[in-house]
Protein backbone atom coordinates (compact mmCIF):
# COMPACT_ATOMS: atom_id res chain seq x y z
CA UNK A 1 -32.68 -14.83 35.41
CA UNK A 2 -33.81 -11.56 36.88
CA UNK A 3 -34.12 -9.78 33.98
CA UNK A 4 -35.94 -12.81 32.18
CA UNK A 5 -38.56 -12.15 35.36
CA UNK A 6 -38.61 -8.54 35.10
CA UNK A 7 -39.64 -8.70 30.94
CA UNK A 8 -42.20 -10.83 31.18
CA UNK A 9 -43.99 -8.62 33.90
CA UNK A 10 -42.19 -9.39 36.68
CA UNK A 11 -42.46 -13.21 37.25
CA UNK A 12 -41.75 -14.79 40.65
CA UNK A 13 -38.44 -16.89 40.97
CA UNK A 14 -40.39 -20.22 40.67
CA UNK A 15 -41.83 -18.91 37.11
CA UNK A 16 -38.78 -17.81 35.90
CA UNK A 17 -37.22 -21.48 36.40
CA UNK A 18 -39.99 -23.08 35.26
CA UNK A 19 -39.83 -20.83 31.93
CA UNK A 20 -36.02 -21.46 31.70
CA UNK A 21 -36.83 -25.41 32.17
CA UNK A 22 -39.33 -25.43 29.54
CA UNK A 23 -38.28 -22.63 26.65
CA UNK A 24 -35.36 -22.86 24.62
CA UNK A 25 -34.75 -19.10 24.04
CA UNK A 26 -34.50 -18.59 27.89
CA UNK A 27 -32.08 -21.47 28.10
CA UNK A 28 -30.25 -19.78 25.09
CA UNK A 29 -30.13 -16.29 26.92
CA UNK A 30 -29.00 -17.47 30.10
CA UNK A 31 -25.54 -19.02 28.23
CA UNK A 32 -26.98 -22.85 29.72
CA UNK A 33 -26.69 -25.46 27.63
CA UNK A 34 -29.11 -28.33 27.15
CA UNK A 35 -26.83 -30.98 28.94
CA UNK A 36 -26.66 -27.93 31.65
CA UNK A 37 -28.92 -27.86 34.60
CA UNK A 38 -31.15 -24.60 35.19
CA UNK A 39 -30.43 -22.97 38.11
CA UNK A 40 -32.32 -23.53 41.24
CA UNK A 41 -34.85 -20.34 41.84
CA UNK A 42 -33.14 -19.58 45.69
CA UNK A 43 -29.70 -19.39 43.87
């Protein structure tokens, strides 16, 4: 998830699980499945 933040100009932790919530490519990246809950953005 950090990297995620840091390429799309460094977004804060709430952005970057937001984006991973919403975009399928993130999801993808991060090895989550859909059935898979998105980390939490103080993990």
């Amino acid at each position: 998830m950090l990297l995620v933040g840091i390429w799309h100009n460094g977004l804060s932790d709430e952005a970057v699980e937001d984006m991973a919530n919403a975009s399928l490519h993130v999801i993808r990246f991060l090895g989550l499945s859909l059935e898979d809950d998105v980390p939490d953005h103080s993990v």
